[in-house]
C-alpha atoms as a PDB file:
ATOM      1  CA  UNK A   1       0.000   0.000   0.000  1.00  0.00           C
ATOM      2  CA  UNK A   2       0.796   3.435  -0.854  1.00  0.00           C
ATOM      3  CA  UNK A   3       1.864   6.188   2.147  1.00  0.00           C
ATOM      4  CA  UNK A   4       1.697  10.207   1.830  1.00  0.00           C
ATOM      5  CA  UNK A   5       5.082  11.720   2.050  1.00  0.00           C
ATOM      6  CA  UNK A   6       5.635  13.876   4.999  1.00  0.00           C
ATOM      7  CA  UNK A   7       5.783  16.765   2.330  1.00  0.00           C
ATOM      8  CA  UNK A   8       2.545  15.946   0.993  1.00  0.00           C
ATOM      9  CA  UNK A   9       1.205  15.452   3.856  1.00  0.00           C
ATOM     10  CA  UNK A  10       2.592  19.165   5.299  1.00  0.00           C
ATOM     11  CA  UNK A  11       0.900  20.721   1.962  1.00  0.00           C
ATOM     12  CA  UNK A  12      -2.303  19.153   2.560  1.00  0.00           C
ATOM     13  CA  UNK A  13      -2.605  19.814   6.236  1.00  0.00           C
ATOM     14  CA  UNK A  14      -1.985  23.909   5.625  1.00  0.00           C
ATOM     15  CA  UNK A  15      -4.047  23.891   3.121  1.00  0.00           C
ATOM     16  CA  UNK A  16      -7.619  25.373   3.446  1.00  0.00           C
ATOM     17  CA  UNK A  17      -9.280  22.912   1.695  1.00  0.00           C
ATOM     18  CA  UNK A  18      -9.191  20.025  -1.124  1.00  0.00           C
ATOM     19  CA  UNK A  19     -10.634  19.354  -4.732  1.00  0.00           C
ATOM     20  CA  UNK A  20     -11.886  16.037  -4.484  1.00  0.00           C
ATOM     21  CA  UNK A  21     -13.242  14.410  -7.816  1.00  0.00           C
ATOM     22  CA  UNK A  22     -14.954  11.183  -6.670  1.00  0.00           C
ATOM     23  CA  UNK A  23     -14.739   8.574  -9.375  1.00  0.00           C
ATOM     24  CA  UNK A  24     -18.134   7.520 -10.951  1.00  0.00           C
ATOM     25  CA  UNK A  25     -18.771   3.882 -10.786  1.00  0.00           C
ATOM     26  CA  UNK A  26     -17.442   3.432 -14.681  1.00  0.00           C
ATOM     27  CA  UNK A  27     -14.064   4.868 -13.248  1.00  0.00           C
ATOM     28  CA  UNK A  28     -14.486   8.321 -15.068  1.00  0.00           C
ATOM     29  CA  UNK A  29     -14.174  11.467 -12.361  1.00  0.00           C
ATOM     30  CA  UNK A  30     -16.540  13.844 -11.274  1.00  0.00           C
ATOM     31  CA  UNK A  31     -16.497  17.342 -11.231  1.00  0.00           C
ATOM     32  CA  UNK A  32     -14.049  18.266  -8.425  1.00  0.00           C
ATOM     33  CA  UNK A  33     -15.537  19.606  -5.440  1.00  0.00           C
ATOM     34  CA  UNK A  34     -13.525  21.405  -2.565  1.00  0.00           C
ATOM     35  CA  UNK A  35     -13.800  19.773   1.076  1.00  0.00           C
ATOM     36  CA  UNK A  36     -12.355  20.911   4.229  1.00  0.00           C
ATOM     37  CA  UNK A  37      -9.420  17.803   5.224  1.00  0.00           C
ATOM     38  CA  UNK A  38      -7.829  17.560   8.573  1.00  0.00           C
ATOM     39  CA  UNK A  39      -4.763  15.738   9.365  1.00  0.00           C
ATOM     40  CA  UNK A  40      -4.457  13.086  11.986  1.00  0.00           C
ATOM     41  CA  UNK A  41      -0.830  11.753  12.451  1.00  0.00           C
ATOM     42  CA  UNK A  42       0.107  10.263   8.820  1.00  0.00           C
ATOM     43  CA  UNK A  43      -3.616   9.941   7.775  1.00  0.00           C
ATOM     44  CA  UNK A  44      -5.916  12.433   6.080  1.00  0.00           C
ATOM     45  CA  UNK A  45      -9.578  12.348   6.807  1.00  0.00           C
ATOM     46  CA  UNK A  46     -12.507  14.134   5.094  1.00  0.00           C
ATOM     47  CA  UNK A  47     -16.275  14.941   5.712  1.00  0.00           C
ATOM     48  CA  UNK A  48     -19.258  15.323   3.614  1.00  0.00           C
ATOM     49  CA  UNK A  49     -20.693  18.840   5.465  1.00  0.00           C
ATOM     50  CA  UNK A  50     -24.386  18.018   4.113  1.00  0.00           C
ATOM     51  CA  UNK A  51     -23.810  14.246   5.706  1.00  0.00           C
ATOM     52  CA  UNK A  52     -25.059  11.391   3.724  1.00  0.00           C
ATOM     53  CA  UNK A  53     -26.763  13.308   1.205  1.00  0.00           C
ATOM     54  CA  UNK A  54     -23.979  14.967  -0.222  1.00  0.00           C
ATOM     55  CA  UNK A  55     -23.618  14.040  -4.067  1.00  0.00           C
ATOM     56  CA  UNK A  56     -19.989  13.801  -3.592  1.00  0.00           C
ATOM     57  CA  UNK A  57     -20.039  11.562  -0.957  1.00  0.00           C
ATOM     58  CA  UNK A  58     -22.736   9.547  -2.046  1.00  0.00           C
ATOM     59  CA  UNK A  59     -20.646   8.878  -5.106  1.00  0.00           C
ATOM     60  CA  UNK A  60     -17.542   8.278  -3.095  1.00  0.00           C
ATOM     61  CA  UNK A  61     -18.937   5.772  -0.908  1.00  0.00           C
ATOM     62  CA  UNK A  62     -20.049   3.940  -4.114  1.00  0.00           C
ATOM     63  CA  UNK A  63     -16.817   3.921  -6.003  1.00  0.00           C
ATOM     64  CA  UNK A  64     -14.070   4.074  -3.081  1.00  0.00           C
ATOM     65  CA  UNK A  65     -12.078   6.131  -5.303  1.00  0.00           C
ATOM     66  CA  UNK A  66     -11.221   9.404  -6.146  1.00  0.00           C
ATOM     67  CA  UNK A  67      -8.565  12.314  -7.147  1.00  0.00           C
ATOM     68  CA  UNK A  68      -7.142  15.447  -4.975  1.00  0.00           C
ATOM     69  CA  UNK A  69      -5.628  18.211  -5.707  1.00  0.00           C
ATOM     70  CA  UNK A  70      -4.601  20.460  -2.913  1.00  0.00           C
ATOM     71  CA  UNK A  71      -1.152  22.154  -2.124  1.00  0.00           C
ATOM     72  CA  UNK A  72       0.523  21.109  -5.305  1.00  0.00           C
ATOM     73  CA  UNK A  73      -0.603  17.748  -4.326  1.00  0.00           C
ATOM     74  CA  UNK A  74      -2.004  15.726  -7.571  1.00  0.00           C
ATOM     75  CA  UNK A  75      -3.024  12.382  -6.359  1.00  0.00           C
ATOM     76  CA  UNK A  76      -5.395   9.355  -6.852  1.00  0.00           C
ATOM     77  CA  UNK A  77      -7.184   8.288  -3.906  1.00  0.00           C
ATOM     78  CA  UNK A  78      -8.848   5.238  -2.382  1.00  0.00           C
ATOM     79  CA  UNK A  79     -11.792   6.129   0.255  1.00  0.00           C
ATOM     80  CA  UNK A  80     -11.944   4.511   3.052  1.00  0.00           C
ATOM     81  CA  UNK A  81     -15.324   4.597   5.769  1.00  0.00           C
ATOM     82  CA  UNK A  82     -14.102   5.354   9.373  1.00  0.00           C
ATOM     83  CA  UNK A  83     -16.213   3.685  11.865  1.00  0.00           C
ATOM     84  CA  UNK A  84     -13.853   3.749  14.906  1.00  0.00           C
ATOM     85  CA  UNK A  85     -15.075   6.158  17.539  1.00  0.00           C
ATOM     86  CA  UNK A  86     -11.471   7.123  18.852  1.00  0.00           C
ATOM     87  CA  UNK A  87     -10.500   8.156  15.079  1.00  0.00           C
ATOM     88  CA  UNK A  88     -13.676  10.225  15.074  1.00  0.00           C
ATOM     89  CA  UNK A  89     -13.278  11.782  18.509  1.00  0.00           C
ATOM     90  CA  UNK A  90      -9.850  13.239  16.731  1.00  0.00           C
ATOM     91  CA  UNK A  91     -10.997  14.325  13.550  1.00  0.00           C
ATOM     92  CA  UNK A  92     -13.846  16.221  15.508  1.00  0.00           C
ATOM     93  CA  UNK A  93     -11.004  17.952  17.120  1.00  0.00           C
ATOM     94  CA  UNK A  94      -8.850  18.190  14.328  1.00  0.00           C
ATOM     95  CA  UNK A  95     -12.352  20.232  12.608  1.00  0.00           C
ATOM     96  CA  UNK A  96     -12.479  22.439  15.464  1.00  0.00           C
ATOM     97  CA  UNK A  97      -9.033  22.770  15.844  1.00  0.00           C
ATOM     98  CA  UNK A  98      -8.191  24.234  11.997  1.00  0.00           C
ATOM     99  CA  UNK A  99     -11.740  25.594  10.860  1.00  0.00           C
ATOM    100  CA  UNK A 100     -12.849  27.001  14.388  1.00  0.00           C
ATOM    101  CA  UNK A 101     -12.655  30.410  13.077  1.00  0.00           C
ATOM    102  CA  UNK A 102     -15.304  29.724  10.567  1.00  0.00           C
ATOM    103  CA  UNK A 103     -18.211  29.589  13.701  1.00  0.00           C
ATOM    104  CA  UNK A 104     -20.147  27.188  14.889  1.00  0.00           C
ATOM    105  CA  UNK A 105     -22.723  26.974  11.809  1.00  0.00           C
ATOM    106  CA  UNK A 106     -19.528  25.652   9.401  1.00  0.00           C
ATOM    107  CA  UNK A 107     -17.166  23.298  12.089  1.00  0.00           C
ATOM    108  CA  UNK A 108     -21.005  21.592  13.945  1.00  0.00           C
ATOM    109  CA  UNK A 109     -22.337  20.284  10.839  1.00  0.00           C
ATOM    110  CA  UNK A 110     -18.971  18.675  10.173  1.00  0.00           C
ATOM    111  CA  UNK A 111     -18.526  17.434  13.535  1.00  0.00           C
ATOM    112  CA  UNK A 112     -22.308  16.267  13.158  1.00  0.00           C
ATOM    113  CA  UNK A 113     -21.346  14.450  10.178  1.00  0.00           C
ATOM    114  CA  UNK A 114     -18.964  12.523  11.886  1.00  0.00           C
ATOM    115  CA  UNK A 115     -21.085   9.240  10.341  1.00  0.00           C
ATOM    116  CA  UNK A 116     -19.598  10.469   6.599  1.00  0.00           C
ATOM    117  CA  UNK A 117     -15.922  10.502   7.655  1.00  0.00           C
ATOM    118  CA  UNK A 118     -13.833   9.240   5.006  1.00  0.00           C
ATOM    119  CA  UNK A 119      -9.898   8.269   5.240  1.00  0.00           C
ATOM    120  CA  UNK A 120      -7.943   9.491   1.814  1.00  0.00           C
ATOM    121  CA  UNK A 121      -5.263   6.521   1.091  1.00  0.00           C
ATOM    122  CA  UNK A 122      -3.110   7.123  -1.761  1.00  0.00           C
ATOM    123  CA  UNK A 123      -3.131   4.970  -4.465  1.00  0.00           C
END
């Protein structure tokens, strides 16, 4: 299996936010949407902010793949469902943590969503 570099992994951290292109299920991408993505050790972790009716994530819990771009980062990706309940206690921090400025009615809906988190595993 693939691992982010620590390099890629410092671009995508400091970055705002990421274009993800989920892949439709015949493999061909979607139009790139941008996602908030927190960093939690050497993994990267996203949330659908509209939960599990978000067309994005909808499509990228059907095809478990996808493309970023973010912080000169170019990469495919594999999607991954997080169920584990320590993971998700940290990713709700790492949301507060980096968008906390934003207010409460951005960072609660994505700590709500907690249900939608996805792990981004380079492929």
């Amino acid at each position: 299996m693939t691992t982010w570099t620590n390099d890629e992994l410092t671009r995508i951290e400091h970055a705002e936010e990421l274009q993800l292109a989920p892949a439709r299920s015949e493999g061909t991408p979607r139009t790139p949407v941008p996602i908030w993505v927190v960093r939690d050790g050497d993994d990267l972790y996203v949330r659908s902010f509209r939960g599990s009716a978000g067309a994005w994530y909808r499509a990228a819990r059907a095809s478990h793949r996808g493309r970023i771009r973010c912080g000169g980062v170019d990469k495919d990706v594999t999607l991954i469902k997080v169920t584990d309940a320590g993971v998700n206690d940290r990713i709700d921090a790492a949301y507060r943590t980096k968008y906390g400025r934003y207010g409460a009615r951005y960072v609660d809906p994505m700590v709500a969503s907690r249900d939608t988190t996805l792990k981004l595993a380079p492929r």
